[in-house]
C-alpha atoms as a PDB file:
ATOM      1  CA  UNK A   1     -17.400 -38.105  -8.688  1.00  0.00           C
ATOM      2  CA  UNK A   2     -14.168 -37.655 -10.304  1.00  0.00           C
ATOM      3  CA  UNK A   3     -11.322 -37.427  -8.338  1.00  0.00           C
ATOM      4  CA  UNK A   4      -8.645 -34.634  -7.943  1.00  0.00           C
ATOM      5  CA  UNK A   5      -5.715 -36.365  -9.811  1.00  0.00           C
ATOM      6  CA  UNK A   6      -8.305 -36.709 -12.559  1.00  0.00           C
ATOM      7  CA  UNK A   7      -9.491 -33.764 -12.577  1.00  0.00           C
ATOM      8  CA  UNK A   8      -5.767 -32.221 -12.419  1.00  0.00           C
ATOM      9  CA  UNK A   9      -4.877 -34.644 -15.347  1.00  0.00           C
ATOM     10  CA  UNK A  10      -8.021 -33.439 -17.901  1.00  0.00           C
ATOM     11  CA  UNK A  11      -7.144 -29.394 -16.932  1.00  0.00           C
ATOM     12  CA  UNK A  12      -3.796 -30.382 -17.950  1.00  0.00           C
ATOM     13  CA  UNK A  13      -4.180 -32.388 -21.179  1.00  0.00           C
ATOM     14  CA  UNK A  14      -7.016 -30.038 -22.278  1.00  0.00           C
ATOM     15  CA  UNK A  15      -5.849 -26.548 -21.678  1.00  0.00           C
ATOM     16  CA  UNK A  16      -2.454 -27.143 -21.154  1.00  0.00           C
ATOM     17  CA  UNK A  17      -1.898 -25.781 -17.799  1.00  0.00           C
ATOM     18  CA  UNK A  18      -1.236 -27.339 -14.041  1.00  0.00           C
ATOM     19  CA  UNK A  19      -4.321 -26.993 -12.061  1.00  0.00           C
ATOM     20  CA  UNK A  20      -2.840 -24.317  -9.930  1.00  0.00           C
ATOM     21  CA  UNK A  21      -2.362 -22.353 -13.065  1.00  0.00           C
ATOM     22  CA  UNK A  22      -5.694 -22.909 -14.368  1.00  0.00           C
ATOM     23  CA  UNK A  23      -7.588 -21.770 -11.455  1.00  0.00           C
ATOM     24  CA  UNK A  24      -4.668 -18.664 -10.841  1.00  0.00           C
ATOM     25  CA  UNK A  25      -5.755 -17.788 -15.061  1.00  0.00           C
ATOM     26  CA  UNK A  26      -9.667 -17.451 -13.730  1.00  0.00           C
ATOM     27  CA  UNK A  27      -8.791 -15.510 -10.645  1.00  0.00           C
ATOM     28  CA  UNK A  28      -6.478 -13.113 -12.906  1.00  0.00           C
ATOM     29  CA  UNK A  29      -9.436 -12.449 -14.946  1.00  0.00           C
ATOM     30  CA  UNK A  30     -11.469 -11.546 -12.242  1.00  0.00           C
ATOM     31  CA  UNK A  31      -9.359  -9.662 -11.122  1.00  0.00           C
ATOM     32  CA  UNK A  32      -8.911  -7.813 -13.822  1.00  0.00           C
ATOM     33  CA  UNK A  33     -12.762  -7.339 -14.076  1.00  0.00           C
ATOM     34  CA  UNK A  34     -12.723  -5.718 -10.534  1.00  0.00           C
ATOM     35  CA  UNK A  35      -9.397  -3.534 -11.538  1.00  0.00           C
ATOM     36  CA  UNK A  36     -11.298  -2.030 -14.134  1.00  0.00           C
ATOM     37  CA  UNK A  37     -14.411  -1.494 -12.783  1.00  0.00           C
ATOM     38  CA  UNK A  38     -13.957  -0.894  -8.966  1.00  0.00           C
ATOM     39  CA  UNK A  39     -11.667   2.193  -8.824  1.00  0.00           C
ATOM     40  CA  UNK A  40     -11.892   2.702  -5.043  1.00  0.00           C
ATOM     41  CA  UNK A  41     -10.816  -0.797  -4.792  1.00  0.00           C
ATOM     42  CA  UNK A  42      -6.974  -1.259  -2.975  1.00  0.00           C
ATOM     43  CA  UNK A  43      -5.380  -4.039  -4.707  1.00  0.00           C
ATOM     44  CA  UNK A  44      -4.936  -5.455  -1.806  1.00  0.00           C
ATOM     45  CA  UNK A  45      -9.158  -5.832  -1.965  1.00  0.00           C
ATOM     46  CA  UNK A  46      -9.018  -6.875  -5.370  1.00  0.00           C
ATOM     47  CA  UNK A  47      -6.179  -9.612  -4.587  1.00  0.00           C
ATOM     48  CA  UNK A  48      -8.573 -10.971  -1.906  1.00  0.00           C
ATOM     49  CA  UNK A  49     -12.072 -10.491  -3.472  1.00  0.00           C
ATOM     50  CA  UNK A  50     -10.453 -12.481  -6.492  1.00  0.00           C
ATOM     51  CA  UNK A  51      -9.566 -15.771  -4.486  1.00  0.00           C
ATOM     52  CA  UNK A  52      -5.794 -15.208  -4.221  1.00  0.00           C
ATOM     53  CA  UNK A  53      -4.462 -15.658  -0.354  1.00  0.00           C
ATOM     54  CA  UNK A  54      -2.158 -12.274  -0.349  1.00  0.00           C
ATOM     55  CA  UNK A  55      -0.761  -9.864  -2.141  1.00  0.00           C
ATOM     56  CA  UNK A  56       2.178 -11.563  -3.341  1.00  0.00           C
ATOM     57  CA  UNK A  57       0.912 -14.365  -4.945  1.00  0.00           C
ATOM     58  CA  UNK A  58      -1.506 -12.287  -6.640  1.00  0.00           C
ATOM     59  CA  UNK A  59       1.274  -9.803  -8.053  1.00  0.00           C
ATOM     60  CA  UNK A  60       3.092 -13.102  -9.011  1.00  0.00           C
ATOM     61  CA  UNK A  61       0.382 -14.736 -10.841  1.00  0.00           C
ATOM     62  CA  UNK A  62      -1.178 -11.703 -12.362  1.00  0.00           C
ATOM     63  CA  UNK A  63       2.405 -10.543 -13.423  1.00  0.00           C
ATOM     64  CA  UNK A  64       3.068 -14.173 -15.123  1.00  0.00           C
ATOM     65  CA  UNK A  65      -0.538 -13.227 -17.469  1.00  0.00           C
ATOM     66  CA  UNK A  66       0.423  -9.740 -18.265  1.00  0.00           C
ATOM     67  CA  UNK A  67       4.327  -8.890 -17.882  1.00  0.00           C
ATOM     68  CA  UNK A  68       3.087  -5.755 -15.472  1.00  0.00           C
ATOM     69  CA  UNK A  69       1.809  -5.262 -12.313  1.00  0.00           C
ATOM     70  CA  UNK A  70      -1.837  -5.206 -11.261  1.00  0.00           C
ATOM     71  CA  UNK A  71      -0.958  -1.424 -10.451  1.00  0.00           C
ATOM     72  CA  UNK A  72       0.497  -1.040 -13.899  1.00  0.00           C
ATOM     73  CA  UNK A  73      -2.485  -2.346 -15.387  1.00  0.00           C
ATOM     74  CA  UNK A  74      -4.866  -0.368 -13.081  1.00  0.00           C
ATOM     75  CA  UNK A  75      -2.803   2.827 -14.329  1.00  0.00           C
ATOM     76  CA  UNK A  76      -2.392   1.745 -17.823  1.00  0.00           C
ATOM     77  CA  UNK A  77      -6.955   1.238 -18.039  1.00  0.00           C
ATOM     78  CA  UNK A  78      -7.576   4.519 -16.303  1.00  0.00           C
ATOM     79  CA  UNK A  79      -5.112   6.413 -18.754  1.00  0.00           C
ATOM     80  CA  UNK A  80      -7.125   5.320 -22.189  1.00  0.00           C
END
């Protein structure tokens, strides 16, 4: 069993990232997934249905991936 500092300490010497941003980086890509794919999803499902807690922290993290919003991207993959 390895324990969470270690596992913290190998996400962060191998990708580079704290383990909170690891596991946000696999929840923005699932929610990207679901923006693309669901359109009668609300974001607000999409934030949940991803693993993030509320909508806040999901604009933050996906925001800190992309530079725009979840409802910029949304708008941005139904356009093309």
């Amino acid at each position: 069993d390895i324990g969470r500092n270690n596992a913290s300490q190998v996400i962060n010497e191998h990708f580079n990232l704290s383990f909170f941003d690891f596991i946000n980086k696999y929840r923005v890509e699932e929610a990207e997934r679901l923006l693309e794919s669901n359109q009668l999803m609300t974001i607000t499902d999409i934030a949940f249905e991803a693993g993030f807690n509320n909508r806040v922290s999901f604009y933050k993290a996906f925001k800190k991936v992309h530079d725009i919003t979840p409802t910029e991207y949304k708008d941005h993959f139904m356009a093309s």
